[in-house]
Protein backbone atom coordinates (compact mmCIF):
# COMPACT_ATOMS: atom_id res chain seq x y z
CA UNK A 1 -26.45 17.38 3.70
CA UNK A 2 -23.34 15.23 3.26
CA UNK A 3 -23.76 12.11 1.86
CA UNK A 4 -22.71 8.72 3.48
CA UNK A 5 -19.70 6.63 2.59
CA UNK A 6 -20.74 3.16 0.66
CA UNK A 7 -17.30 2.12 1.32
CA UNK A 8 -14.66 3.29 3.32
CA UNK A 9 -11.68 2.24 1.28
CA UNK A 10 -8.75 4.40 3.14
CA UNK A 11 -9.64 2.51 6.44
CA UNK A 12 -10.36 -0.98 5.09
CA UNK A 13 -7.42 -0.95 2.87
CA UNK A 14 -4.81 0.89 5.07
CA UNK A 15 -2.23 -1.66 4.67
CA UNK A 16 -2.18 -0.72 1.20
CA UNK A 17 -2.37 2.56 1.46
CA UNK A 18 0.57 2.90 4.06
CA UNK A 19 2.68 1.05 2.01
CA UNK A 20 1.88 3.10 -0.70
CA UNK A 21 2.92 6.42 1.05
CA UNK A 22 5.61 4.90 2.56
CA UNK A 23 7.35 3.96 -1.04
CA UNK A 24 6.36 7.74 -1.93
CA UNK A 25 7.92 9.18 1.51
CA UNK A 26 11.45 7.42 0.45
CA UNK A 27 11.31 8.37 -2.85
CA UNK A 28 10.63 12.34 -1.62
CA UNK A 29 13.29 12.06 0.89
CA UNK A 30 15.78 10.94 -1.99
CA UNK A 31 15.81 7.08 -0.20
CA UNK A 32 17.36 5.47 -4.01
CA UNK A 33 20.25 3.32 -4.11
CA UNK A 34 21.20 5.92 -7.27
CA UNK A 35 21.37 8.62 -4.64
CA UNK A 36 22.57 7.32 -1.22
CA UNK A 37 24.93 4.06 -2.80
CA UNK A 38 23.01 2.16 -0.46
CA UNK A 39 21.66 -0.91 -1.62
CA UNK A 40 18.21 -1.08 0.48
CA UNK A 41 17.49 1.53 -0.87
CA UNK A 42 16.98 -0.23 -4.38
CA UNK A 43 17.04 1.67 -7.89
CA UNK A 44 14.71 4.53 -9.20
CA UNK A 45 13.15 2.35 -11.26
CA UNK A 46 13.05 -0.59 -8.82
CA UNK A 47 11.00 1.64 -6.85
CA UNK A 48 8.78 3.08 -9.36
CA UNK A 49 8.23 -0.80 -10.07
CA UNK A 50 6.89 -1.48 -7.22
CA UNK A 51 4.98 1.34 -6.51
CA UNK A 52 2.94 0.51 -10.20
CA UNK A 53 2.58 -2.88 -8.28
CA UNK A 54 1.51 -1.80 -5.20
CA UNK A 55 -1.12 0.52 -7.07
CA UNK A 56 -2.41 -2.09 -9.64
CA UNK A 57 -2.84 -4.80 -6.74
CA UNK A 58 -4.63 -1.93 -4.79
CA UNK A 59 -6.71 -0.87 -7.24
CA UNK A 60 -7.36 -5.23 -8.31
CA UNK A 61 -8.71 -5.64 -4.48
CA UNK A 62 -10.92 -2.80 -4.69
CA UNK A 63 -12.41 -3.41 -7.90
CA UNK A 64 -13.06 -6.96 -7.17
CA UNK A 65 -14.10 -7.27 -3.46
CA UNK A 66 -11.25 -9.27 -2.61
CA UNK A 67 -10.28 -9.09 1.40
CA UNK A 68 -7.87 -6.34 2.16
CA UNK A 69 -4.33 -7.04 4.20
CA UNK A 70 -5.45 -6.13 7.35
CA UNK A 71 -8.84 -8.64 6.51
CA UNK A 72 -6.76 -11.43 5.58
CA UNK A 73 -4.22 -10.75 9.03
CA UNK A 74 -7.52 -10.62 11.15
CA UNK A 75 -8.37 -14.37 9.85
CA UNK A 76 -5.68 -15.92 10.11
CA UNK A 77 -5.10 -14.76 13.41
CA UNK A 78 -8.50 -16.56 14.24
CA UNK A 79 -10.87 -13.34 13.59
CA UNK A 80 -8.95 -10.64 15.37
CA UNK A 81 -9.94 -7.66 14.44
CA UNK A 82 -7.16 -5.07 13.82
């Protein structure tokens, strides 16, 4: 018998998690400024900065109950759920 989730962290923090693939899905499709000269893009290591960041701040929410992206959109758009 499978046993039950306690928490369901990939849907509660999907924000995170999207963003989080998303930096990896530009960095597999070669989306750096050191590649394509294009300035959106940003630096390797701009990227691999903010990927650490997204990660750490990911791993900060989950460790510490704190609300997740889509939680804190949902209340300030007066309890929306999303």
């Amino acid at each position: 018998m499978a046993e039950e989730k306690k928490l369901d962290i990939s849907k509660r923090y999907s924000i995170e998690i999207q963003n989080i693939n998303n930096k990896l899905q530009q960095l597999e499709d070669g989306r750096i400024y050191d590649l394509t000269n294009a300035q959106m893009d940003g630096y390797l290591s701009t990227n691999i900065g903010q990927l650490k960041e997204m990660i750490a701040d990911l791993l900060y929410k989950i460790e510490y109950g704190e609300d997740s992206r889509k939680e804190e959109l949902g209340k300030n758009m007066g309890g929306i759920k999303l």
